[in-house]
Each structure stands twice: as C-alpha cells, then as structure tokens.
PDB file of N, CA and C in Angstrom:
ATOM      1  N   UNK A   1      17.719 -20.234  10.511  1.00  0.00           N
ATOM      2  CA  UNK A   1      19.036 -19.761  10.198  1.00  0.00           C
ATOM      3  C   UNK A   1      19.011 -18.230  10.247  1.00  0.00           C
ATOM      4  N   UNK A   2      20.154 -17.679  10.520  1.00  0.00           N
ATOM      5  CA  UNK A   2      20.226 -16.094  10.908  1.00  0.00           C
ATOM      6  C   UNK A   2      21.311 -15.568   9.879  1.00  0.00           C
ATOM      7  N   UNK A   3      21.309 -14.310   9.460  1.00  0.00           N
ATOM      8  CA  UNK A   3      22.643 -13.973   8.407  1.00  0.00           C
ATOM      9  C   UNK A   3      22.482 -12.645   9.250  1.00  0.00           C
ATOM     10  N   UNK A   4      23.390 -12.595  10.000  1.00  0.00           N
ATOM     11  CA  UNK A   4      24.033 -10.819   9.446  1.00  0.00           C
ATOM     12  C   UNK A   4      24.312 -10.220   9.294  1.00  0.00           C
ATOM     13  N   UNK A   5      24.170  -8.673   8.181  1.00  0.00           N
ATOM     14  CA  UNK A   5      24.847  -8.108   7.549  1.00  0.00           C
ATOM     15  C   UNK A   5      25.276  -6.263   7.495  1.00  0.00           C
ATOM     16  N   UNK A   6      25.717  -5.518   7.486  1.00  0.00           N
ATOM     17  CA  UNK A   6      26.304  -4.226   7.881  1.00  0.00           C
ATOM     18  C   UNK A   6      25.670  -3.665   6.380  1.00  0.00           C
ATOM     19  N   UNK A   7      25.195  -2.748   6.662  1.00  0.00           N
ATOM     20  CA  UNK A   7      23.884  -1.887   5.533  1.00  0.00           C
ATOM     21  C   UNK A   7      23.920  -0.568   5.836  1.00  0.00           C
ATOM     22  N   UNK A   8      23.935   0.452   4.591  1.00  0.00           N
ATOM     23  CA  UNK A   8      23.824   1.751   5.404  1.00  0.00           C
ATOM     24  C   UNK A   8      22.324   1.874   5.131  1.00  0.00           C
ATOM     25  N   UNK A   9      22.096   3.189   6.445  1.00  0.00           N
ATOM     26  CA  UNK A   9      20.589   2.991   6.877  1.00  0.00           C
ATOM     27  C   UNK A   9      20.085   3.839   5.964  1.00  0.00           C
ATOM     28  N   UNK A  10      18.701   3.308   5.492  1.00  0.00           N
ATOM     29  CA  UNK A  10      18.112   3.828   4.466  1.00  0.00           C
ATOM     30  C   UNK A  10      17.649   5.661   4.827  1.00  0.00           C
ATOM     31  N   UNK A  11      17.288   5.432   5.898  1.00  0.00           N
ATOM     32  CA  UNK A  11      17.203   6.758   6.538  1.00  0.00           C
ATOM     33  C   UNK A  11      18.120   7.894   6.776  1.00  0.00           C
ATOM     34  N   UNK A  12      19.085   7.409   7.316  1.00  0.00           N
ATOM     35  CA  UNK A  12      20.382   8.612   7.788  1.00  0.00           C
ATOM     36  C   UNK A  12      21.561   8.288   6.979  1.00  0.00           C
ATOM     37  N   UNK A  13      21.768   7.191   6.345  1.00  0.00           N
ATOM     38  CA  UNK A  13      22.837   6.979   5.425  1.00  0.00           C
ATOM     39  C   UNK A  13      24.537   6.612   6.402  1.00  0.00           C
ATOM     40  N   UNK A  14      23.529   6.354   7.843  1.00  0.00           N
ATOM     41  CA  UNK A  14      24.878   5.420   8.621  1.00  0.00           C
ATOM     42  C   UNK A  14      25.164   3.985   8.710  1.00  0.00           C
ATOM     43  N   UNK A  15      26.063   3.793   9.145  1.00  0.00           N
ATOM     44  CA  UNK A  15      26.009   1.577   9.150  1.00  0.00           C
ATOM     45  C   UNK A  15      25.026   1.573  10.141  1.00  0.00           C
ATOM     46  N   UNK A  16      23.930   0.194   9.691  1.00  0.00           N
ATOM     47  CA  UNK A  16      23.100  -0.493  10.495  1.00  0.00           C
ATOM     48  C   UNK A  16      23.021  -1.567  10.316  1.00  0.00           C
ATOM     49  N   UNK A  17      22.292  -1.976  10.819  1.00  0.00           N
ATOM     50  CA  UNK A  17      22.499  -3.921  10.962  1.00  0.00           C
ATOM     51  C   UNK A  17      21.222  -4.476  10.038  1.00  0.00           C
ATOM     52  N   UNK A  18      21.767  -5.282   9.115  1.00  0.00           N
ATOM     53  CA  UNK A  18      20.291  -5.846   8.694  1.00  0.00           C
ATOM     54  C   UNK A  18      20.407  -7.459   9.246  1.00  0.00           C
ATOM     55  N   UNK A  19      19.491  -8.429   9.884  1.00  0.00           N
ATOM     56  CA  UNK A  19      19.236  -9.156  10.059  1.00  0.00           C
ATOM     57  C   UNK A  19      18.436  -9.996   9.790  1.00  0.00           C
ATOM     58  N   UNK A  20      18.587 -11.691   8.821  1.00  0.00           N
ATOM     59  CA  UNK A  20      17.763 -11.913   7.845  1.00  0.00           C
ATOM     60  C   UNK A  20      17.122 -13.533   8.750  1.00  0.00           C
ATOM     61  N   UNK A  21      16.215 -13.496   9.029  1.00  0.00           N
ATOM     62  CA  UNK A  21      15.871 -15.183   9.650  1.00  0.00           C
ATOM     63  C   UNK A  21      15.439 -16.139   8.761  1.00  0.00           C
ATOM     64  N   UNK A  22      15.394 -16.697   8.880  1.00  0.00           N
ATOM     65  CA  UNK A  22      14.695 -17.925   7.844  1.00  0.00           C
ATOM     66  C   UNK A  22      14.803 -19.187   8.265  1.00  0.00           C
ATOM     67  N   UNK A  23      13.174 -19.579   8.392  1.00  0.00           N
ATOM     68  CA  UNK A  23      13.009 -20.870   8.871  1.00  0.00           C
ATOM     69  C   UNK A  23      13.375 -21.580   7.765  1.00  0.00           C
ATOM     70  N   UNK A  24      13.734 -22.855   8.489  1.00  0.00           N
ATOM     71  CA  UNK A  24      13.735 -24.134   7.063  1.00  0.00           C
ATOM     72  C   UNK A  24      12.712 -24.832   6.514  1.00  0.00           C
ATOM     73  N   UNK A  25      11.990 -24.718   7.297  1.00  0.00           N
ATOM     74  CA  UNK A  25      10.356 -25.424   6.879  1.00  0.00           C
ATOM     75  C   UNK A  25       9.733 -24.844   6.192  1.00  0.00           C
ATOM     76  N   UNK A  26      10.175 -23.008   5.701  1.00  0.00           N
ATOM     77  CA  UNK A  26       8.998 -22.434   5.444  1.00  0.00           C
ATOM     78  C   UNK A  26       9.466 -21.717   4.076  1.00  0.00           C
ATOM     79  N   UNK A  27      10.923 -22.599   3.766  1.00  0.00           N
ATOM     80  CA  UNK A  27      11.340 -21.785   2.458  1.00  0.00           C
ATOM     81  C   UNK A  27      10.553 -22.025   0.835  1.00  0.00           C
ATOM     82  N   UNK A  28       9.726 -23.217   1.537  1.00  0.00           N
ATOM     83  CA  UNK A  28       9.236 -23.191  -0.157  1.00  0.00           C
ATOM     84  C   UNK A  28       7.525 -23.389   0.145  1.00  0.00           C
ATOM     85  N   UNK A  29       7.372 -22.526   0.957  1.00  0.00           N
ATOM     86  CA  UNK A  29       6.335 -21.825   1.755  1.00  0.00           C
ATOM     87  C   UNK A  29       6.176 -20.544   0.929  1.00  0.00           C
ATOM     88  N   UNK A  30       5.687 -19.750   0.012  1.00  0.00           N
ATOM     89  CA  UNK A  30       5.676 -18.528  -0.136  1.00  0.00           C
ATOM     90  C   UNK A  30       4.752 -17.830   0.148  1.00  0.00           C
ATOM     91  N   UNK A  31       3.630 -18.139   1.188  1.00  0.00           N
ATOM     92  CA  UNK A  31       2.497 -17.678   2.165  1.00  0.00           C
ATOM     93  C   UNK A  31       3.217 -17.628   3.109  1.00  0.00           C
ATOM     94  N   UNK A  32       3.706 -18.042   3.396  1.00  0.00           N
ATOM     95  CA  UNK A  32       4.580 -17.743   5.038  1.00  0.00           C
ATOM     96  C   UNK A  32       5.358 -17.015   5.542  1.00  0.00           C
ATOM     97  N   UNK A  33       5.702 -15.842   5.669  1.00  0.00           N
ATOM     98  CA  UNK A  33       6.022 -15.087   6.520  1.00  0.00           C
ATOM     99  C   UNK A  33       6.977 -15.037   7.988  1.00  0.00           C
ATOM    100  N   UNK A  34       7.492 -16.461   7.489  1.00  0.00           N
ATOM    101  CA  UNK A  34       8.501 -17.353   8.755  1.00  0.00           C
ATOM    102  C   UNK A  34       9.657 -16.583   8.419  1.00  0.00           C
ATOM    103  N   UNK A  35       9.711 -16.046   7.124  1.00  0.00           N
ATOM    104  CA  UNK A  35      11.279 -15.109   7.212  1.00  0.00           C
ATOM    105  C   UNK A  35      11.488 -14.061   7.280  1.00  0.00           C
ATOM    106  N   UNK A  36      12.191 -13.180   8.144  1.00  0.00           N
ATOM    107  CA  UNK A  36      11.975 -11.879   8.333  1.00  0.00           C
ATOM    108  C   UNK A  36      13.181 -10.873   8.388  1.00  0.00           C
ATOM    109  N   UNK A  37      13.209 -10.240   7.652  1.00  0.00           N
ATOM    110  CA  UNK A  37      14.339  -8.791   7.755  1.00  0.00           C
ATOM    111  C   UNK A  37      14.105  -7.919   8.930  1.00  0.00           C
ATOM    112  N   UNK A  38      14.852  -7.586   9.747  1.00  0.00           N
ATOM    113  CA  UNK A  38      15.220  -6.288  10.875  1.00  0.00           C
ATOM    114  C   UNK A  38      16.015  -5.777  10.237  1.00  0.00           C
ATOM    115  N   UNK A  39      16.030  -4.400  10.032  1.00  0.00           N
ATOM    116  CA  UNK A  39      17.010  -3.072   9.686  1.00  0.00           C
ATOM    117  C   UNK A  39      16.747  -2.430  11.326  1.00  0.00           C
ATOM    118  N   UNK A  40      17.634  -2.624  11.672  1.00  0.00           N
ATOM    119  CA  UNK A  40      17.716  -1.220  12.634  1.00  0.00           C
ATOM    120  C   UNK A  40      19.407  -0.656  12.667  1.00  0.00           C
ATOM    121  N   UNK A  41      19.230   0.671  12.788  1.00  0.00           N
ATOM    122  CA  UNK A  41      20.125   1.967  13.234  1.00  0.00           C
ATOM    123  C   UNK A  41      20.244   2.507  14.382  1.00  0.00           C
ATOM    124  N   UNK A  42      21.263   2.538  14.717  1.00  0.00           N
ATOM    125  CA  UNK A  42      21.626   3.331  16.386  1.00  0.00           C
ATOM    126  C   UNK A  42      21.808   4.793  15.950  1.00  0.00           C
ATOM    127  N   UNK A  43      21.977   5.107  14.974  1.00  0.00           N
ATOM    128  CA  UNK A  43      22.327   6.445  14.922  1.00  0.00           C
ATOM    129  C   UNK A  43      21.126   7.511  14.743  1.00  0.00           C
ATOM    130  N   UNK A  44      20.185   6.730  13.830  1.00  0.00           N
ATOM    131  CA  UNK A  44      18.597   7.311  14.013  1.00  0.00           C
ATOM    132  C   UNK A  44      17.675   6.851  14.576  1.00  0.00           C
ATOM    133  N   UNK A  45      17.533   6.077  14.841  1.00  0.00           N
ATOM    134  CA  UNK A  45      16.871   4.793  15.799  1.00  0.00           C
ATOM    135  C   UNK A  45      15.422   4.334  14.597  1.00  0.00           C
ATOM    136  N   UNK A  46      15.944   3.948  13.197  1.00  0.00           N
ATOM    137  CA  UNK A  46      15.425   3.596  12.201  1.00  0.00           C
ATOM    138  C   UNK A  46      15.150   2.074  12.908  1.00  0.00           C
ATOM    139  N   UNK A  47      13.901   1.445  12.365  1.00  0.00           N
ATOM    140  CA  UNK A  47      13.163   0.372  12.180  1.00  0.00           C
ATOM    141  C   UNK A  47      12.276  -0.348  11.074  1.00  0.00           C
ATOM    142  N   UNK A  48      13.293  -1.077  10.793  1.00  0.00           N
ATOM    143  CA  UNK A  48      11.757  -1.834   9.600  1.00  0.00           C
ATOM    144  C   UNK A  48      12.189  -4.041   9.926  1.00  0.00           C
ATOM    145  N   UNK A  49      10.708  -4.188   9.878  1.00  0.00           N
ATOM    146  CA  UNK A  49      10.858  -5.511  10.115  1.00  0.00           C
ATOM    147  C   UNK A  49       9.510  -5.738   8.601  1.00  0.00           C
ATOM    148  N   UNK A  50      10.416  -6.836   7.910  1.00  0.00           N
ATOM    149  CA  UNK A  50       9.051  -7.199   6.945  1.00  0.00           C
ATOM    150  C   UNK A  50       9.430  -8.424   7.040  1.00  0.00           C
ATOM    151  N   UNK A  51       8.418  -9.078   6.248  1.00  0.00           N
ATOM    152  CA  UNK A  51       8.472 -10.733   5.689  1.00  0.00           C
ATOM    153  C   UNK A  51       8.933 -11.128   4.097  1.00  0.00           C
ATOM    154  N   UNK A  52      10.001 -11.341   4.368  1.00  0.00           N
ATOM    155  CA  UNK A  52      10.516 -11.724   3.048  1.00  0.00           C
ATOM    156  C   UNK A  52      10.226 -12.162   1.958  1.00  0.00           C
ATOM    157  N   UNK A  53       9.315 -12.848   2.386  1.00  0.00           N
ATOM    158  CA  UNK A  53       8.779 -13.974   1.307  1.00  0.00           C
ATOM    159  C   UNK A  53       7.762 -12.712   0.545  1.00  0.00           C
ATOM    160  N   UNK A  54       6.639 -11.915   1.124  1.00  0.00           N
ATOM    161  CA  UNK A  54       6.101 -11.338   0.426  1.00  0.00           C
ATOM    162  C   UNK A  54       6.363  -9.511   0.506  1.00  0.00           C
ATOM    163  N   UNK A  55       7.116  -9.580   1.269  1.00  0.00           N
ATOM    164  CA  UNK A  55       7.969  -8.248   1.473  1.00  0.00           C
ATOM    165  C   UNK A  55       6.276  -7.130   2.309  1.00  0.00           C
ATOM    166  N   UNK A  56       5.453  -8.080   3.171  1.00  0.00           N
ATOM    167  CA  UNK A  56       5.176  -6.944   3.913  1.00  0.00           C
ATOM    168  C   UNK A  56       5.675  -6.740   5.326  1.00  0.00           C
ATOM    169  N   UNK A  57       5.423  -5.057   5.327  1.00  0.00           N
ATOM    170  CA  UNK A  57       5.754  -4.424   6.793  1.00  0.00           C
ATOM    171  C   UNK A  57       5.140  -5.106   7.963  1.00  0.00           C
ATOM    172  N   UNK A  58       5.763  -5.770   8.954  1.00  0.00           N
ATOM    173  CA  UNK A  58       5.837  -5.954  10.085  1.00  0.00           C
ATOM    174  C   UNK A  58       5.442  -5.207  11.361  1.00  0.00           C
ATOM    175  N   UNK A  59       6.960  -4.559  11.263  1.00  0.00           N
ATOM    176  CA  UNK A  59       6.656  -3.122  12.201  1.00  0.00           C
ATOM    177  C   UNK A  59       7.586  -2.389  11.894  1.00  0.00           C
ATOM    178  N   UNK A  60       7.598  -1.052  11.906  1.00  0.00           N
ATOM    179  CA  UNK A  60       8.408   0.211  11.369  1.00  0.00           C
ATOM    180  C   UNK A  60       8.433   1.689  11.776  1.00  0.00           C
ATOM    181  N   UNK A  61       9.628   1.949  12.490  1.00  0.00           N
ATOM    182  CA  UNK A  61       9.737   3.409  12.531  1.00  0.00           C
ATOM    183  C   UNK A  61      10.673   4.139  12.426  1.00  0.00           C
ATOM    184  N   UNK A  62      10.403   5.200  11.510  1.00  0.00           N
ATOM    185  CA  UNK A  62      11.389   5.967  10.976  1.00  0.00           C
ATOM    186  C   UNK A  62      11.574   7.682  11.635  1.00  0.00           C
ATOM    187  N   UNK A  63      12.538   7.549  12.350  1.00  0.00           N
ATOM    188  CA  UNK A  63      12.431   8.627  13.203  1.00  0.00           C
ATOM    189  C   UNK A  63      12.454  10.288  11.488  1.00  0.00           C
ATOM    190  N   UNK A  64      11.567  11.654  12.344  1.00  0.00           N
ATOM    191  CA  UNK A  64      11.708  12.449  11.104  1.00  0.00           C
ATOM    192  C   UNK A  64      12.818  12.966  10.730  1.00  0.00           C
ATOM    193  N   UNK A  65      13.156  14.267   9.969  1.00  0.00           N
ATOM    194  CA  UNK A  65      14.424  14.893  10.464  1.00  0.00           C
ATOM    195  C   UNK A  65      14.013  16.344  11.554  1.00  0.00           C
ATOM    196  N   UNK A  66      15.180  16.321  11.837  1.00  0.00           N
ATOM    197  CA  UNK A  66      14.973  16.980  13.106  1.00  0.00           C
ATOM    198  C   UNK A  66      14.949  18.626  12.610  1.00  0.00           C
ATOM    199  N   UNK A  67      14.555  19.494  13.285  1.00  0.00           N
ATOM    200  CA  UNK A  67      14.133  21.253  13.180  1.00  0.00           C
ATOM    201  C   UNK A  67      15.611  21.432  13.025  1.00  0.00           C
ATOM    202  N   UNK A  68      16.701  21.175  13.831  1.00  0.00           N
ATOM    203  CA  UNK A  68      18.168  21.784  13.571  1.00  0.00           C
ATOM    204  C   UNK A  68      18.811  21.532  12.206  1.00  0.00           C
ATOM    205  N   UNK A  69      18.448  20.113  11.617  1.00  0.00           N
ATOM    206  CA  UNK A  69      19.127  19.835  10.490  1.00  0.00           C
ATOM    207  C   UNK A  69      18.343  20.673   9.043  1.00  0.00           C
ATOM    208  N   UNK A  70      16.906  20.911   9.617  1.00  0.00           N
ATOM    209  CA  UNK A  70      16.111  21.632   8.165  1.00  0.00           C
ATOM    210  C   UNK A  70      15.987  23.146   8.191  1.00  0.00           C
ATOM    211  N   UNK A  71      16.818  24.023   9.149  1.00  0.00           N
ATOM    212  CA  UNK A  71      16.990  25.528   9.628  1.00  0.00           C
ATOM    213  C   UNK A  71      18.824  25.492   8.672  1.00  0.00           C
ATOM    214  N   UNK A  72      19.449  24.458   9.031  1.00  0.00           N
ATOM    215  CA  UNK A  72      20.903  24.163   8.571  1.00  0.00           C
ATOM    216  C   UNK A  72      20.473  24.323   6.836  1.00  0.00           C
ATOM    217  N   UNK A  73      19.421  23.433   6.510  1.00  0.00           N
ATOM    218  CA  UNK A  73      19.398  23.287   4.742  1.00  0.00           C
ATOM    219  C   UNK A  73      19.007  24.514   4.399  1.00  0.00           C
ATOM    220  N   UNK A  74      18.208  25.639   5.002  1.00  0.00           N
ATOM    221  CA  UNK A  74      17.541  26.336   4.687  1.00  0.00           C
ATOM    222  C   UNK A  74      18.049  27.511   4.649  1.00  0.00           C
ATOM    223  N   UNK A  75      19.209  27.720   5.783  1.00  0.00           N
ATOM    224  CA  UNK A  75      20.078  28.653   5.689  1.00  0.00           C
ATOM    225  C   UNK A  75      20.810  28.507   4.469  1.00  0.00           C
ATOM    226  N   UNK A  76      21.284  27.415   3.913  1.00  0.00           N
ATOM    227  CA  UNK A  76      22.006  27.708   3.078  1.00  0.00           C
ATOM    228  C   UNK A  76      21.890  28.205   1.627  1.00  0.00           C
ATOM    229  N   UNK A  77      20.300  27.272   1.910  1.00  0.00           N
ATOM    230  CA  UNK A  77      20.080  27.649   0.248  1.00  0.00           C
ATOM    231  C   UNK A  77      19.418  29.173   0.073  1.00  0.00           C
ATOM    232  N   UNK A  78      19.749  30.089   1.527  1.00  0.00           N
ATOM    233  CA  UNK A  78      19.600  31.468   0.987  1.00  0.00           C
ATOM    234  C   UNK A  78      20.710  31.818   0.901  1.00  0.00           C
ATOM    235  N   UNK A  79      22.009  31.585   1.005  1.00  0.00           N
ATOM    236  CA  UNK A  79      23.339  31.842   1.025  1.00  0.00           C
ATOM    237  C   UNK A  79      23.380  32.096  -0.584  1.00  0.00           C
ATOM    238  N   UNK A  80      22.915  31.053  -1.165  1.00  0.00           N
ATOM    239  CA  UNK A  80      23.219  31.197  -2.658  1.00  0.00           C
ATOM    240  C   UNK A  80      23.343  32.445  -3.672  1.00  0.00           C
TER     241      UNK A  80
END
C-alpha cells in the first residue's frame, strides 16, 4: 500500500512529497524494513529514504546551503 502526502522539506522549508510504502505481510514484522518513507524536494533536491519500522537511513542527501545565501546572512548581521 502507498500513502501520499505534501510535507514541508525539512531542509529548505518548501512543499515536498513524503511517500509512505507498506507491505502487508510485513506489518507485524518489526525486523523488517518492507516499509519505507521517501521525502524528496524539487526545490533543494533533499533526500531521505528510511525504514519505518525501525526508522533507519536507507539513502540520503541533503544538498548544503549555498555561498550566496550565507554572504546574504552575513551581510546582514553586520548591518545591525
């Protein structure tokens, strides 16, 4: 079974998609790893895939922030 759902991204704080699978065989399985979360973002090109059942990482990448946006924070907080 598939659910999914509109999430802002943990990373950039835009809508992304979370996508939840879950086998039926494997729900009262809690070694199994048959169910799995995708977060991904188009706007940062954020990634996380874990296993539900025991919540480990899969595969994951979190793009950094970029040199333009931390010259932007930095200017300002000499403005002060």
């Amino acid at each position: 079974m598939k659910t999914v759902q509109i999430v802002r991204c943990p990373n950039c704080g835009a809508l992304a998609e979370r996508v939840v699978w879950r086998d039926r065989e494997a729900i009262n399985d809690q070694h199994n790893d048959q169910h799995v979360i995708r977060t991904t973002c188009a706007a940062c090109d954020y990634l996380m895939m874990m296993g539900l059942s025991t919540g480990s990482v899969i595969e994951a990448y979190t793009p950094g922030f970029s040199g333009q946006l931390l010259d932007r924070s930095a200017n300002h907080a000499c403005q002060v």
